[in-house]
N, C-alpha and C. Protein backbone atom coordinates (compact mmCIF):
# COMPACT_ATOMS: atom_id res chain seq x y z
N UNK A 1 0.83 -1.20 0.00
CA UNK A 1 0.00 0.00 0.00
C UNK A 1 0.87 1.26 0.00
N UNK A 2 1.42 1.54 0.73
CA UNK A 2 2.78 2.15 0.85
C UNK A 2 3.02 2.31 -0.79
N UNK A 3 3.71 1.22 -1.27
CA UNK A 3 4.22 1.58 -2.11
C UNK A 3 3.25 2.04 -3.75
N UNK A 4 2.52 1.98 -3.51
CA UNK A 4 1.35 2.59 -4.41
C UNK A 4 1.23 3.97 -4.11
N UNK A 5 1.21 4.32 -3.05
CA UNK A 5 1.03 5.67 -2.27
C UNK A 5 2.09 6.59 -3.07
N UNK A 6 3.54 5.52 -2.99
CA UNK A 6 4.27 6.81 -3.34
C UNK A 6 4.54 6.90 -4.93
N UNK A 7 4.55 5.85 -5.25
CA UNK A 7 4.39 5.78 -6.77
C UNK A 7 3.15 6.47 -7.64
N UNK A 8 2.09 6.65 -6.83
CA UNK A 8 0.94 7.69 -7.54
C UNK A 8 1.09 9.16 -7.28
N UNK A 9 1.81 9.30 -5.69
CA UNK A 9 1.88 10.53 -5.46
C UNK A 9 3.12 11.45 -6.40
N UNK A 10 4.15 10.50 -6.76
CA UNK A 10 4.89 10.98 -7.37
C UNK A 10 4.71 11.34 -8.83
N UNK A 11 3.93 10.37 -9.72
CA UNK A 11 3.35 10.81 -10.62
C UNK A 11 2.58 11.68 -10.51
N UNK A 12 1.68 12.13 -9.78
CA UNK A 12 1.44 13.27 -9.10
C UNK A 12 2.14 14.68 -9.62
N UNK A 13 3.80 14.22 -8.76
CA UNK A 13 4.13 15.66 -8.63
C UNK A 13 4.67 15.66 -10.00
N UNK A 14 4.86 14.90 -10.29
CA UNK A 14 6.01 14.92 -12.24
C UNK A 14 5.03 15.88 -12.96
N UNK A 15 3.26 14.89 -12.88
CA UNK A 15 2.50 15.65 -13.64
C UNK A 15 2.14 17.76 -13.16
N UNK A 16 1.97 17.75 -11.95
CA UNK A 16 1.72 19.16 -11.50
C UNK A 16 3.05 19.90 -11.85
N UNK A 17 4.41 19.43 -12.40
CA UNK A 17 5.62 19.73 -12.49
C UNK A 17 5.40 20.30 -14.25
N UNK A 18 4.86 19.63 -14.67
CA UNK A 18 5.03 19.59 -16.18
C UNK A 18 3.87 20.66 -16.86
N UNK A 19 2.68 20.57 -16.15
CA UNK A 19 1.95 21.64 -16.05
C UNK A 19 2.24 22.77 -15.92
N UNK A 20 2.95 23.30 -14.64
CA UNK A 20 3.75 24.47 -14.16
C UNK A 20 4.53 24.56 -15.48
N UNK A 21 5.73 23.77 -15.93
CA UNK A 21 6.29 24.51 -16.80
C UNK A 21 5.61 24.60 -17.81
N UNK A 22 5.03 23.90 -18.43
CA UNK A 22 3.98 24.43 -19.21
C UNK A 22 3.62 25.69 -19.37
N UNK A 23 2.99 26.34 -18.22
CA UNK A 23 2.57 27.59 -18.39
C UNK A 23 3.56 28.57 -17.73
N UNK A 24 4.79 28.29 -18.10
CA UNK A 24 5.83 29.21 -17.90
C UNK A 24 5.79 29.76 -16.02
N UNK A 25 5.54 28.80 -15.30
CA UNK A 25 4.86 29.15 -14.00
C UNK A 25 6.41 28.68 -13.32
N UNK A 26 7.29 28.15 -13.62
CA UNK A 26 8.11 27.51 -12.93
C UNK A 26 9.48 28.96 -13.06
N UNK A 27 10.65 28.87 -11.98
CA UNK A 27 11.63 30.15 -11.88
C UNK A 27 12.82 29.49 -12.34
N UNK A 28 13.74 30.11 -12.04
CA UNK A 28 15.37 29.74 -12.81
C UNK A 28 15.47 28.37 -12.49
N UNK A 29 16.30 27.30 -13.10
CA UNK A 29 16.62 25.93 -13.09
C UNK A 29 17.01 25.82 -12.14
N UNK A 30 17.88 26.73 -11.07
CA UNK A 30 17.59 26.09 -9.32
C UNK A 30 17.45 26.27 -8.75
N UNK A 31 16.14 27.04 -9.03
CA UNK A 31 14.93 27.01 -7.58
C UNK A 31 13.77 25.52 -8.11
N UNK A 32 13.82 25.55 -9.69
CA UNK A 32 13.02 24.64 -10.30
C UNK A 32 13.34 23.15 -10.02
N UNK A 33 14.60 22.66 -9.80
CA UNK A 33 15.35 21.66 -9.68
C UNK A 33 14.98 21.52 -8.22
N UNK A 34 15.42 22.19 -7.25
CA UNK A 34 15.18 22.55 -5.82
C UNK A 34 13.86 21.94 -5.39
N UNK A 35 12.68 22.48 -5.68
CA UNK A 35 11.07 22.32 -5.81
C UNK A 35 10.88 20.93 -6.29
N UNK A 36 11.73 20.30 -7.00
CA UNK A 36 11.18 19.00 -7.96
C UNK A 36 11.64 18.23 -6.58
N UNK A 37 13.18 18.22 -6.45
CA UNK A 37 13.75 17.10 -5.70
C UNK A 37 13.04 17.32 -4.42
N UNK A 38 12.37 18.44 -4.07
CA UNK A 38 12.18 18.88 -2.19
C UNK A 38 10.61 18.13 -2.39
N UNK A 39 9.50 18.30 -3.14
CA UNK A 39 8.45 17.57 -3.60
C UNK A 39 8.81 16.03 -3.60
N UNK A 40 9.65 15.00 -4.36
CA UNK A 40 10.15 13.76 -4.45
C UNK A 40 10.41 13.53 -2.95
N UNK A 41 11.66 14.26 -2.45
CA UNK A 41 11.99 13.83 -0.90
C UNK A 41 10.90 13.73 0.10
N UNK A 42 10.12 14.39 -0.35
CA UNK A 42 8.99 14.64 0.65
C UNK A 42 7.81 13.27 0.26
N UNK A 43 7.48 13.07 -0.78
CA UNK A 43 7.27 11.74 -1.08
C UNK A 43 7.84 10.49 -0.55
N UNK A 44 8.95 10.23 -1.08
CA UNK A 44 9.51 9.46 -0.15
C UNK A 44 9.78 9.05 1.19
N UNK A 45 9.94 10.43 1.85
CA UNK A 45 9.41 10.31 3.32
C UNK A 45 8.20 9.82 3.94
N UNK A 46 7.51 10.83 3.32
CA UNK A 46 5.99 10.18 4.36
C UNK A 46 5.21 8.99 3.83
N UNK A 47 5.99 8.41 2.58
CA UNK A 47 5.19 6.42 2.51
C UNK A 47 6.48 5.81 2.64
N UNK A 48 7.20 6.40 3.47
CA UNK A 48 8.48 5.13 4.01
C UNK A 48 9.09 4.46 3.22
N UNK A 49 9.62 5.39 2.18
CA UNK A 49 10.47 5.07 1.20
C UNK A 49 11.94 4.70 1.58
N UNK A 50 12.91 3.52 1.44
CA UNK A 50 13.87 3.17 2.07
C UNK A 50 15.37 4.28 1.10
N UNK A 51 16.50 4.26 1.80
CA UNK A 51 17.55 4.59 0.74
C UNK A 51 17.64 3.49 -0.18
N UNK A 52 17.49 2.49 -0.17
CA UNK A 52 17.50 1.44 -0.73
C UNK A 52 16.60 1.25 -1.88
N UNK A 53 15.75 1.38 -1.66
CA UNK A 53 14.85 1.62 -2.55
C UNK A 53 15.15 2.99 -3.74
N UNK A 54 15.32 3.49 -3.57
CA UNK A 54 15.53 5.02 -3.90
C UNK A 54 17.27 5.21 -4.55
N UNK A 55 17.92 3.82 -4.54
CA UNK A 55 18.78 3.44 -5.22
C UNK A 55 20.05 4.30 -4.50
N UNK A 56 20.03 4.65 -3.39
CA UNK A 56 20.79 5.52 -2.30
C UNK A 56 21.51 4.94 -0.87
N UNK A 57 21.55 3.36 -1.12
CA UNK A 57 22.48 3.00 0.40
C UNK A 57 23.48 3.27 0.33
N UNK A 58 24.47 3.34 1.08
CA UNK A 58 25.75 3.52 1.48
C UNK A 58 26.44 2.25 0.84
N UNK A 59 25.78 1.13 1.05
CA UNK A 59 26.67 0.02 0.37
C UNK A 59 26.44 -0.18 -0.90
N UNK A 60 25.73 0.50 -1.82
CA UNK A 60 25.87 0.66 -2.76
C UNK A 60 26.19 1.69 -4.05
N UNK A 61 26.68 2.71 -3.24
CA UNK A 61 27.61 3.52 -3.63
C UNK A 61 28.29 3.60 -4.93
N UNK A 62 29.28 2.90 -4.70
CA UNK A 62 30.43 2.77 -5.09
C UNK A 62 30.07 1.21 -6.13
N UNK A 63 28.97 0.62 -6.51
CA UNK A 63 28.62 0.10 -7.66
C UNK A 63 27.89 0.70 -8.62
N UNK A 64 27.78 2.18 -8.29
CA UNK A 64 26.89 2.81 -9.26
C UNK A 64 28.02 3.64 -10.01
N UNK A 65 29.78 3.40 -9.63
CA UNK A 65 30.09 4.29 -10.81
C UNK A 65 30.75 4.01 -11.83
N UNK A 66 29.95 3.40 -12.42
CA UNK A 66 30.15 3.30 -14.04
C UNK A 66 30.88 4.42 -14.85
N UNK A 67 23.49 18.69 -35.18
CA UNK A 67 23.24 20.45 -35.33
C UNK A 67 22.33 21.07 -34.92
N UNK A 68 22.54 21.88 -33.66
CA UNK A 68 21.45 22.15 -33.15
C UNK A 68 21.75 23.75 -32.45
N UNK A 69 20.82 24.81 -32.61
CA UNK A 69 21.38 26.19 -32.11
C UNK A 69 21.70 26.18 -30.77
N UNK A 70 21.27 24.81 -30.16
CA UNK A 70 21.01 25.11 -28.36
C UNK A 70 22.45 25.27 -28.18
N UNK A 71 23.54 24.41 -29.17
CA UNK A 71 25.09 24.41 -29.12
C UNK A 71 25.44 25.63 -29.59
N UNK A 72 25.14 26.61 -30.52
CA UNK A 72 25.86 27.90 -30.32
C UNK A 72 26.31 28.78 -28.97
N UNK A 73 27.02 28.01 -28.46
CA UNK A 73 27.09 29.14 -27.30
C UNK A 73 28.74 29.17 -26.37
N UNK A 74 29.35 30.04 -25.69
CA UNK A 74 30.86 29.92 -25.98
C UNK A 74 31.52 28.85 -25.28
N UNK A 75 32.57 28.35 -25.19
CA UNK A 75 33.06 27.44 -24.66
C UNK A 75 33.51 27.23 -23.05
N UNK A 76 32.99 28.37 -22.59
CA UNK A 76 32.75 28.46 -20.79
C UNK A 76 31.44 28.08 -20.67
N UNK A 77 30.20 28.55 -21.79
CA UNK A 77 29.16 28.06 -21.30
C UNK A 77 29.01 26.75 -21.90
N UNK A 78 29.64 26.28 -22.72
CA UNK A 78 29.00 24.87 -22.49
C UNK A 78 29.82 23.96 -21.44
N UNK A 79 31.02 24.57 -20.98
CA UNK A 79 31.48 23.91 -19.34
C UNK A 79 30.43 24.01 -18.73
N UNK A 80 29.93 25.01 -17.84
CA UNK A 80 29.14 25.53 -17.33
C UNK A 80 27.83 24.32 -17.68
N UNK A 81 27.24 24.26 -18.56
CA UNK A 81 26.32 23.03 -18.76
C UNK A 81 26.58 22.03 -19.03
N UNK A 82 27.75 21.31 -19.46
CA UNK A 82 28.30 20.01 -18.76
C UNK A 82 28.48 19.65 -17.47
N UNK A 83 29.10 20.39 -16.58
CA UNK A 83 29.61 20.23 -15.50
C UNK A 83 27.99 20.51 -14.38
N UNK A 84 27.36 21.71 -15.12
CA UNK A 84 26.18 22.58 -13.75
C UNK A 84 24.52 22.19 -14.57
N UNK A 85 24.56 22.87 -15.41
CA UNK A 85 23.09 22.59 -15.98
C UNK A 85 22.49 20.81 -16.07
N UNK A 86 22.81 20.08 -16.78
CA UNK A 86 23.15 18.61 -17.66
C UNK A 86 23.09 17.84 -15.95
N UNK A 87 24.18 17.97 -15.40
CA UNK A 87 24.01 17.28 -13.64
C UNK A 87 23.29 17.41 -12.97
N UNK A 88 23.50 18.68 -12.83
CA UNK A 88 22.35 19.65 -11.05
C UNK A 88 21.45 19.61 -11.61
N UNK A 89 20.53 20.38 -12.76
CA UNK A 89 19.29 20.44 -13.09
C UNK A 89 18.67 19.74 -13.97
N UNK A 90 19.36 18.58 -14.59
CA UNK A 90 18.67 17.39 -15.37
C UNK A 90 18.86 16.11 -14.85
N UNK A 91 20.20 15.80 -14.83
CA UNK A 91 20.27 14.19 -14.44
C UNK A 91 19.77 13.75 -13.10
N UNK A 92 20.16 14.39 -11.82
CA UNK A 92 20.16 14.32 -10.65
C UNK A 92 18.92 14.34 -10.77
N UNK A 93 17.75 15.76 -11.16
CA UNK A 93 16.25 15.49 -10.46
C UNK A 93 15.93 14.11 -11.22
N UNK A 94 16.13 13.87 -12.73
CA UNK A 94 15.32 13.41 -13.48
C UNK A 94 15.44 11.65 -12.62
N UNK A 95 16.77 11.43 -13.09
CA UNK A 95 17.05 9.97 -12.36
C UNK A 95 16.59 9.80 -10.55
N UNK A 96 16.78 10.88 -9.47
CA UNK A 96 15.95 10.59 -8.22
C UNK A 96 14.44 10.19 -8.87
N UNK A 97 13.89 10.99 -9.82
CA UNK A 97 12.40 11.04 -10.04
C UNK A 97 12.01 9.36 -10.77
N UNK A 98 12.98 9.10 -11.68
CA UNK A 98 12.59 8.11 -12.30
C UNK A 98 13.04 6.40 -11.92
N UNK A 99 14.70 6.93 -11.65
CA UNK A 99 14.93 5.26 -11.28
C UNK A 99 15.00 5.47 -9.63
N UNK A 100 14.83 6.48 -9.18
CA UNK A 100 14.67 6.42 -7.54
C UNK A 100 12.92 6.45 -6.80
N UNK A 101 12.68 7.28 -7.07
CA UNK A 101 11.26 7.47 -5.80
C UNK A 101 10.01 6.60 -6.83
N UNK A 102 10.03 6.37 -8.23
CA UNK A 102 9.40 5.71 -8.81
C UNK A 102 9.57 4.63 -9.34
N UNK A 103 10.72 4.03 -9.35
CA UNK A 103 11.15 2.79 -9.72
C UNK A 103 11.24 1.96 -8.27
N UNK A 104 11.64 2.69 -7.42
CA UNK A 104 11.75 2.20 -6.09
C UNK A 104 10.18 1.74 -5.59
N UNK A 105 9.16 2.87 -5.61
CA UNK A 105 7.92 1.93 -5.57
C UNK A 105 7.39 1.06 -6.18
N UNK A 106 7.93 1.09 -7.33
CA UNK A 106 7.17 0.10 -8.45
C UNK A 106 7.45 -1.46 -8.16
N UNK A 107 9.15 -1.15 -8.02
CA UNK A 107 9.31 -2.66 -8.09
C UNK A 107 8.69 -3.57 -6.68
N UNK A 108 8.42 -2.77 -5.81
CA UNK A 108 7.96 -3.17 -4.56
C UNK A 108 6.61 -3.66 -5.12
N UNK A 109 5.79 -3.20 -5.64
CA UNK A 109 4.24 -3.59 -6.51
C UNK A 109 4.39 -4.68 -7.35
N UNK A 110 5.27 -4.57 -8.69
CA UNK A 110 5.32 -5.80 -9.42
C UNK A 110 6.59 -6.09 -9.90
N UNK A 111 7.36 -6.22 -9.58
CA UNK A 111 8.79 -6.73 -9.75
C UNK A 111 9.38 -5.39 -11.28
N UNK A 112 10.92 -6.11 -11.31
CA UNK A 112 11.58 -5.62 -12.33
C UNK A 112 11.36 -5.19 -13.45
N UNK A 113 10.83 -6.22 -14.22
CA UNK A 113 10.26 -6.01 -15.59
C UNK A 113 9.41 -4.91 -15.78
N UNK A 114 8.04 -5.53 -15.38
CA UNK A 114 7.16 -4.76 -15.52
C UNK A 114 7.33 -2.74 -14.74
N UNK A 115 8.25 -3.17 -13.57
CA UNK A 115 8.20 -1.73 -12.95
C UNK A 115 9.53 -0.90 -13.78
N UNK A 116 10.41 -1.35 -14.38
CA UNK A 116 11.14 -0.76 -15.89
C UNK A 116 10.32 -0.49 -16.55
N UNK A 117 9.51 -0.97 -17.14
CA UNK A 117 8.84 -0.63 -18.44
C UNK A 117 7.58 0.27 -17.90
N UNK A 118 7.12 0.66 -17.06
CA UNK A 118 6.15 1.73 -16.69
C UNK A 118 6.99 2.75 -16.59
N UNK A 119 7.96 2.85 -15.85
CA UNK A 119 8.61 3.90 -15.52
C UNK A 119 9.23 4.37 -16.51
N UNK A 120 10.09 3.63 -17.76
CA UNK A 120 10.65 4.11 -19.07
C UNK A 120 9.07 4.53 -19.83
N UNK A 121 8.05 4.14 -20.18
CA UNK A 121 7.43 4.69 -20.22
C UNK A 121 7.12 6.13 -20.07
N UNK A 122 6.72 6.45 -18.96
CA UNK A 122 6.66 7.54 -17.88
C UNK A 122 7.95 8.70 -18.32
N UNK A 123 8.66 7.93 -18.13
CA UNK A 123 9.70 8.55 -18.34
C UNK A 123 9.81 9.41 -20.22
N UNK A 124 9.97 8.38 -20.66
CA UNK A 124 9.39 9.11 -22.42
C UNK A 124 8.29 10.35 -22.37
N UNK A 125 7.22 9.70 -21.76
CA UNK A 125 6.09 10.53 -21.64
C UNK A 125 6.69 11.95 -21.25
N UNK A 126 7.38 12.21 -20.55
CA UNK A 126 7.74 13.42 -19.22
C UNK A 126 8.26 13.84 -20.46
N UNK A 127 9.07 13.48 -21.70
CA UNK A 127 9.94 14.49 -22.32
C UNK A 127 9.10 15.25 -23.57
N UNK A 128 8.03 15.00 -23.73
CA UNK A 128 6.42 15.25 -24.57
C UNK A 128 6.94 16.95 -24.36
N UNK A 129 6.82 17.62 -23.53
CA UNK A 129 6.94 19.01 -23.49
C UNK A 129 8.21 19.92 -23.87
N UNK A 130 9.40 19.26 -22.99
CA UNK A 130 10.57 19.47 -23.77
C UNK A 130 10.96 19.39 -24.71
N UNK A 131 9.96 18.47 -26.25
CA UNK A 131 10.45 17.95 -27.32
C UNK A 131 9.40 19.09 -27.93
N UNK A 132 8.22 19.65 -27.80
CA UNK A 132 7.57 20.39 -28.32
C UNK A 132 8.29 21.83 -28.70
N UNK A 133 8.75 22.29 -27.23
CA UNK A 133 9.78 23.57 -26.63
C UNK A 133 11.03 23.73 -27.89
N UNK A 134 11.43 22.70 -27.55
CA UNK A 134 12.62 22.98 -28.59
C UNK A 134 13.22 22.11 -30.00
N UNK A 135 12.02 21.50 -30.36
CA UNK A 135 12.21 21.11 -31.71
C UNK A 135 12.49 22.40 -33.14
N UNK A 136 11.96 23.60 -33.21
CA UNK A 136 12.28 23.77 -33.70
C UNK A 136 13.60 24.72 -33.68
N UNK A 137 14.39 24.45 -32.69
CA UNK A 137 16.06 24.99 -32.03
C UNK A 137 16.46 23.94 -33.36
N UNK A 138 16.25 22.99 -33.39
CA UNK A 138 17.06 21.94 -34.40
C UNK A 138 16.94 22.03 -35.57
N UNK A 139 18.30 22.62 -36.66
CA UNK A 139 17.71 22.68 -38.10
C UNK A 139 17.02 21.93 -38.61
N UNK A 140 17.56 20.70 -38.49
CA UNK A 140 17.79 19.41 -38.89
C UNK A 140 15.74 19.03 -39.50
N UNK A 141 15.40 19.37 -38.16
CA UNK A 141 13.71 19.08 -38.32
C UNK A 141 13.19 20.27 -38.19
N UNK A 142 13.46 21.42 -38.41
CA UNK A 142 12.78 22.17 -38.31
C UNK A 142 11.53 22.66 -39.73
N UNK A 143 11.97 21.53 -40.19
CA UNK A 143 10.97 21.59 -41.60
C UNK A 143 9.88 20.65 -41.21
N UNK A 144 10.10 20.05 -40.51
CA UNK A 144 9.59 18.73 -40.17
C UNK A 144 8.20 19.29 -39.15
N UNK A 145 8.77 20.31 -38.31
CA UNK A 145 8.26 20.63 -36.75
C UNK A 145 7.43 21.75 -37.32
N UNK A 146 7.16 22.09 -38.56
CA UNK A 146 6.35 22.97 -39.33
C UNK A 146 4.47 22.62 -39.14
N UNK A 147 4.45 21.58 -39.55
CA UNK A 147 3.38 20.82 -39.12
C UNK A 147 3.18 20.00 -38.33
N UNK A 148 1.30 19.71 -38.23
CA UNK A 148 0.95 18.98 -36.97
C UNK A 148 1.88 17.83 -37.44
N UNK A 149 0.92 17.06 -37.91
CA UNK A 149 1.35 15.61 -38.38
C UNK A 149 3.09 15.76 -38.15
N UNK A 150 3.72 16.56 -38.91
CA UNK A 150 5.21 16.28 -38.21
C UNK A 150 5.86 16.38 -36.79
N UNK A 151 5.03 17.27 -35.95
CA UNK A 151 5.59 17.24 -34.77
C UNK A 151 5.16 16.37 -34.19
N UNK A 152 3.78 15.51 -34.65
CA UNK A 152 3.38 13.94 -34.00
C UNK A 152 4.65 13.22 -33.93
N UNK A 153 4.65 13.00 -35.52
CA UNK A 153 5.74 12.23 -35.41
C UNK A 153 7.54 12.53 -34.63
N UNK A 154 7.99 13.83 -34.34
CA UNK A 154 8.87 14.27 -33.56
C UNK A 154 8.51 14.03 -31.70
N UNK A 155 7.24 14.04 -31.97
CA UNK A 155 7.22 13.58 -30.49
C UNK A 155 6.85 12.20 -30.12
N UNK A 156 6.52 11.56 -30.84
CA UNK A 156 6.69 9.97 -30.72
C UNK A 156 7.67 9.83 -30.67
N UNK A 157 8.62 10.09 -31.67
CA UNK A 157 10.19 9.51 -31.84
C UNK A 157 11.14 9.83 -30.72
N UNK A 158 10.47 11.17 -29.98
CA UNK A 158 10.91 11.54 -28.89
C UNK A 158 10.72 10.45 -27.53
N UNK A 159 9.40 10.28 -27.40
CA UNK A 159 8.77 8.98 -26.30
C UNK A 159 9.53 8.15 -26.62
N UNK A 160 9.67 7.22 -28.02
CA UNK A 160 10.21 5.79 -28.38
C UNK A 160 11.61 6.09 -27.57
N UNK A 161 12.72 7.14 -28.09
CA UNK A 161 14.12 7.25 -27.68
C UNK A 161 14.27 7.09 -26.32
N UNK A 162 13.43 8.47 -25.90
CA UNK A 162 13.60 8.50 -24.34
C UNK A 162 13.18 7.40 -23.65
N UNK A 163 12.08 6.42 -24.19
CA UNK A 163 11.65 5.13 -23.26
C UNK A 163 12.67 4.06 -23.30
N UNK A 164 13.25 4.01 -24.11
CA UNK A 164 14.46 3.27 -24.91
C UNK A 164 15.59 3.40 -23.29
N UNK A 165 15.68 4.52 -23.60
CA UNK A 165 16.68 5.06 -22.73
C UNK A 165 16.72 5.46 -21.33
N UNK A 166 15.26 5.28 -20.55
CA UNK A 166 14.81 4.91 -19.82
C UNK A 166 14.92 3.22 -19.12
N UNK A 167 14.95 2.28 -20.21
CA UNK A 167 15.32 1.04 -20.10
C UNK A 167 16.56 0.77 -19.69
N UNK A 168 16.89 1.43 -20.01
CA UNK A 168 18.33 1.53 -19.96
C UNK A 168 19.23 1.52 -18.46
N UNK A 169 18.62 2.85 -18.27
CA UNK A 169 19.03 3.50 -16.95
C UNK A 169 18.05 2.55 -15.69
N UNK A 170 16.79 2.10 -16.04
CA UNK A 170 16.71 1.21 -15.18
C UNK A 170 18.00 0.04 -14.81
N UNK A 171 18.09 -0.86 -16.07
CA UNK A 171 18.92 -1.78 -16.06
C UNK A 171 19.95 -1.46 -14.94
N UNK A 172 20.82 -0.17 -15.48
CA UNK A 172 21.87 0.03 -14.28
C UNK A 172 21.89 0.00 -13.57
N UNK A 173 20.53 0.72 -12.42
CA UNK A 173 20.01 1.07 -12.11
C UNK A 173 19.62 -0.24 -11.16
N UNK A 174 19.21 -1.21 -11.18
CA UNK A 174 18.92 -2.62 -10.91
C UNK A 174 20.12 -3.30 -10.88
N UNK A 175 20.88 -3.25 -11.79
CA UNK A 175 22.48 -4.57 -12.17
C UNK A 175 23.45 -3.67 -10.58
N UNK A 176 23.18 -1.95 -10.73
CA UNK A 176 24.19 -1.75 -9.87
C UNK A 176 23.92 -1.96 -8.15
N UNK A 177 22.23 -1.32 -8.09
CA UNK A 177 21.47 -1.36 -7.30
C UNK A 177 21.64 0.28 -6.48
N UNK A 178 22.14 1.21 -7.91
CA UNK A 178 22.96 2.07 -6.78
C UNK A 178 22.34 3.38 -8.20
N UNK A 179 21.43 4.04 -7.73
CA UNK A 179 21.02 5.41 -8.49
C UNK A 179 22.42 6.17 -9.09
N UNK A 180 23.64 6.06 -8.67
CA UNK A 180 24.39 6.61 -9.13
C UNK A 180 24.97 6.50 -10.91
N UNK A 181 24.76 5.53 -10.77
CA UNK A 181 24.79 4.85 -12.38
C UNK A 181 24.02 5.42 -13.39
N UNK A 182 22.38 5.39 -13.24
CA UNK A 182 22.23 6.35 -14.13
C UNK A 182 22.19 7.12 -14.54
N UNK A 183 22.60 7.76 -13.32
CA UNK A 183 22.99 9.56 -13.21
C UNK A 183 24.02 9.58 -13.92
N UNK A 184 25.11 8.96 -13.48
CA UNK A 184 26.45 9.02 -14.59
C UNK A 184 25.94 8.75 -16.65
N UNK A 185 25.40 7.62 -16.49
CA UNK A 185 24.67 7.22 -17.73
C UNK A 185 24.11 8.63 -18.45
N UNK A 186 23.28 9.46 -17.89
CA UNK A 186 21.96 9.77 -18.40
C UNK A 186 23.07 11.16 -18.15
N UNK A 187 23.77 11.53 -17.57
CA UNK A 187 24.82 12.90 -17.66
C UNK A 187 25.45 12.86 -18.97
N UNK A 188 26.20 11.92 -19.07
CA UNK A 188 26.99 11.71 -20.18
C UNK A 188 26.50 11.61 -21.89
N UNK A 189 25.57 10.71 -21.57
CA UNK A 189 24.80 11.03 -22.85
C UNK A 189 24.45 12.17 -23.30
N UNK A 190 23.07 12.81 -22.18
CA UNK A 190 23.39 14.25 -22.50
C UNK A 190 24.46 15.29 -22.97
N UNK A 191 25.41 15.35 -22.29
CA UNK A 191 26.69 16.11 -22.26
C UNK A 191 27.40 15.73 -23.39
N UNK A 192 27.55 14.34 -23.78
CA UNK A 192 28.05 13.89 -25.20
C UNK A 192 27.16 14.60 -26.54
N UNK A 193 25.47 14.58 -26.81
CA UNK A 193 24.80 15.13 -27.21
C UNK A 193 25.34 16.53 -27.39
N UNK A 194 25.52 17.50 -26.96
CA UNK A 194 25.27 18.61 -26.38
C UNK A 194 26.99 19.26 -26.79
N UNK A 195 27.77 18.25 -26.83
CA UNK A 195 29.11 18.52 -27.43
C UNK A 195 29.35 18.64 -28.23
N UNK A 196 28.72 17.40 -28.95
CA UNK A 196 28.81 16.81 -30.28
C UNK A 196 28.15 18.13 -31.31
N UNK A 197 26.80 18.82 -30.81
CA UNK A 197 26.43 19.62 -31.27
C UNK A 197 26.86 21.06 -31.38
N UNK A 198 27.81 21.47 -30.22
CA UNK A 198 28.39 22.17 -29.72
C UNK A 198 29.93 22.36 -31.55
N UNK A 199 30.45 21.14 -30.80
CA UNK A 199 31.47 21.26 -32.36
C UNK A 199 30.81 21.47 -33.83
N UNK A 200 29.54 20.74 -33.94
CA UNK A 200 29.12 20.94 -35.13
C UNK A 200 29.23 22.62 -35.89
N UNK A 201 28.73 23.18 -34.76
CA UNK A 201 28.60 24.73 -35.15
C UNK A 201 29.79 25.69 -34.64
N UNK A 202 30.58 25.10 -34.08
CA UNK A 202 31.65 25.74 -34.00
C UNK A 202 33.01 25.82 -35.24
């Protein structure tokens, strides 16, 4: 029961999260980041969410360590969002949110499998707004992101990737038993992304 509690409440806050930014209601990335993780912690607390669960013991630590305009920008700031943006305000909330306070209840409900594949799910789903926001930042589709029918298809392809990759970060996530993993995982990718695009236009 418990663990239903926190697994709905947290979908919960993802959804009242996504709303807010939605309507431009949310403040700088860390007070926004701040609000996400202080909402999650607070979840986790009051349905007796373990560190363990939440992919956070102490003994498992140390098995978790494994063209686009957004890249125009100078080579301090994309330190600056490798090192600060990409960590502090993406990987860290996203992975507590996904392979911690919601993967952690799930699997307590119906084991591995099935509680991966809701949560990669979920997880795809969550990037529906971010893929709307800045599809047309990307040349590449920005012919594409012209129409409905094309941004359907940009935001499916968006769900499929991100659920993909969601699978993923479970796996680690489970094999390490230690949230740190996909944080490293789901940093790097990003940050590789984000480089890669970075040189393109440089």
């Amino acid at each position: 029961m418990k663990a239903r509690r926190c697994f709905l409440l947290s979908v919960c806050v993802l959804v009242l999260f996504t709303v807010a930014r939605g309507y431009g209601l949310l403040g700088p990335p860390v007070e926004t980041a701040a609000v996400l993780m202080g909402a999650l912690i607070l979840v986790a607390w009051t349905t007796g969410a373990t560190l363990a669960d939440l992919g956070l013991a102490r003994a498992d630590v140390g098995a978790g360590l494994l063209h686009d305009s957004r890249a125009q920008i100078s080579g301090g700031r994309l330190l600056y969002a490798l090192g600060v943006s990409i960590v502090l305000f993406t990987a860290i909330p996203e992975e507590f949110a996904f392979r911690g306070v919601l993967l952690g209840s799930a699997l307590r409900m119906w084991g591995p499998w099935r509680a991966s594949l809701v949560t990669s799910v979920l997880f795809g789903l969550w990037h529906i707004a971010p893929t709307l926001h800045t599809m047309s930042d990307n040349r590449a589709v920005r012919g594409l992101s012209a129409t409905a029918g094309g941004q359907a298809l940009l935001v499916l392809g968006s769900i499929a990737v991100t659920s993909v990759a969601g699978l993923v970060f479970c796996w680690l996530r489970l094999r390490s038993r230690s949230l740190i993993a996909p944080i490293m995982a789901h940093a790097a990718i990003n940050g590789l992304a984000l480089t890669v695009a970075w040189f393109a236009v440089h």
